[in-house]
Protein backbone atom coordinates (compact mmCIF):
# COMPACT_ATOMS: atom_id res chain seq x y z
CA UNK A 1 -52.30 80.97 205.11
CA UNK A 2 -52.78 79.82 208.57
CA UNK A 3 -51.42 81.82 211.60
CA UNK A 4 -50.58 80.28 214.90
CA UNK A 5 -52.56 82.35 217.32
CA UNK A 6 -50.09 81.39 220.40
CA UNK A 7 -47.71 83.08 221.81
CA UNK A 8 -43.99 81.69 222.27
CA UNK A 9 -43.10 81.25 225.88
CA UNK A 10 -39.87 82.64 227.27
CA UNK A 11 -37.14 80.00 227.94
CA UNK A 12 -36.44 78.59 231.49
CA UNK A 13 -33.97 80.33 233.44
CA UNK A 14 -31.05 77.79 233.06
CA UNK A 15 -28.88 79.61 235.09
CA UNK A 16 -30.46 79.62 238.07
CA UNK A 17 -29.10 77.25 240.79
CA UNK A 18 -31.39 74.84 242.85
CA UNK A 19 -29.80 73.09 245.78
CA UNK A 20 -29.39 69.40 244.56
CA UNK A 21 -28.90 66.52 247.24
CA UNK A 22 -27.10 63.33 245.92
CA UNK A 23 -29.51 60.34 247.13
CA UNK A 24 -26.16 57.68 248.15
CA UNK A 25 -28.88 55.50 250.12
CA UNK A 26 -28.26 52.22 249.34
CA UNK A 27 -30.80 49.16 249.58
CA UNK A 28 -30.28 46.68 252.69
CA UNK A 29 -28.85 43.65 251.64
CA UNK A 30 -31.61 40.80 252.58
CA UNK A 31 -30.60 37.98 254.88
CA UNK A 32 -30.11 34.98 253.72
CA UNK A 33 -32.71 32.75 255.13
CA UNK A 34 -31.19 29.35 257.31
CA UNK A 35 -31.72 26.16 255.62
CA UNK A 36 -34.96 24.81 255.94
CA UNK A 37 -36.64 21.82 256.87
CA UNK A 38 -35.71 18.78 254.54
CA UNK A 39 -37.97 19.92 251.44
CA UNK A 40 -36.90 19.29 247.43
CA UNK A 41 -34.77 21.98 246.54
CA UNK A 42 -33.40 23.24 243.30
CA UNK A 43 -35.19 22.57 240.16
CA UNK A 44 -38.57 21.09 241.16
CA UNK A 45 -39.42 17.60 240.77
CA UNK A 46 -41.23 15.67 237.04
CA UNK A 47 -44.12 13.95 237.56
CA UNK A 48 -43.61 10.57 238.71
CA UNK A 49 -40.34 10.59 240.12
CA UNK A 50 -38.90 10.60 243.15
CA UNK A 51 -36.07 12.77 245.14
CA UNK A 52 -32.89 11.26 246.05
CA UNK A 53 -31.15 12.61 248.93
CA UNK A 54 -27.28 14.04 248.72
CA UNK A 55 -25.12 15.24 250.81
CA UNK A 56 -23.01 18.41 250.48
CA UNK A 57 -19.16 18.05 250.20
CA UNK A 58 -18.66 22.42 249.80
CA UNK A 59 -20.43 25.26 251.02
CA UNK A 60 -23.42 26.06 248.39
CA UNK A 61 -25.94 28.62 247.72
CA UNK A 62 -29.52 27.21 246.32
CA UNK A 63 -32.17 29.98 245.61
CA UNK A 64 -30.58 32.20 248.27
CA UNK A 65 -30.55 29.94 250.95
CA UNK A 66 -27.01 29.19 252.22
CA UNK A 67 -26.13 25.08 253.28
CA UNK A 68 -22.75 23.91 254.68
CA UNK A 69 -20.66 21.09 253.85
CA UNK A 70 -22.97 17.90 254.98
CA UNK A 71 -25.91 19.01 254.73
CA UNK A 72 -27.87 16.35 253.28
CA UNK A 73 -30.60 17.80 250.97
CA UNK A 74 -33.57 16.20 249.06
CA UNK A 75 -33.24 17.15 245.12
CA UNK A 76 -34.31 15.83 241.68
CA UNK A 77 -32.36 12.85 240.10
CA UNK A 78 -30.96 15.57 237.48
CA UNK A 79 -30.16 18.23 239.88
CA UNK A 80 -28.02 15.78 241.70
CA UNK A 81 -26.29 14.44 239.09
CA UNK A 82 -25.27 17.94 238.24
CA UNK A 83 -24.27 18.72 241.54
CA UNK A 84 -21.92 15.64 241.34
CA UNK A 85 -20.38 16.42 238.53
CA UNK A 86 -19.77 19.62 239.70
CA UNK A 87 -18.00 18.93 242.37
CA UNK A 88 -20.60 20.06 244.96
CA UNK A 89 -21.91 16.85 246.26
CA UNK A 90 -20.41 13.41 247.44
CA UNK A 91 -20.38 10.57 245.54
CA UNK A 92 -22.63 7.62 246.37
């Protein structure tokens, strides 16, 4: 029969009391950049085909960056048809 040559360790002093901070830091929220120069935005663009430009009717949010009502933004064919039926740009 085999022995176990090692000896059993005490147990950790549980009851002993370390000074514990609470960490309540909270991570900076990141600014939100200003729109940019007229670029495609949203989803990006298939082969072949060309942006169309739309203009804002509400305040939107696209990848973080923040446009106002009338901004007039160059997006995919889809992405603007989505954003019409959505309510978020004019209709042409």
């Amino acid at each position: 029969m085999a022995t176990n040559p090692t000896t059993k360790k005490p147990a950790a002093d549980t009851t002993a009391e370390e000074p514990v901070e609470a960490v309540t830091e909270t991570a900076p929220r990141p600014a939100r950049a200003a729109a940019p120069d007229p670029d495609v935005v949203g989803p990006p663009l298939p082969l072949g085909i060309e942006p169309v430009t739309v203009t804002l009717a509400h305040h939107h949010t696209i990848d973080g960056t923040d446009y106002l009502p009338g901004a007039k933004l160059l997006v995919s064919p889809d992405y603007a048809q989505r954003l019409r039926g959505q309510g978020y740009a004019t209709q042409v």
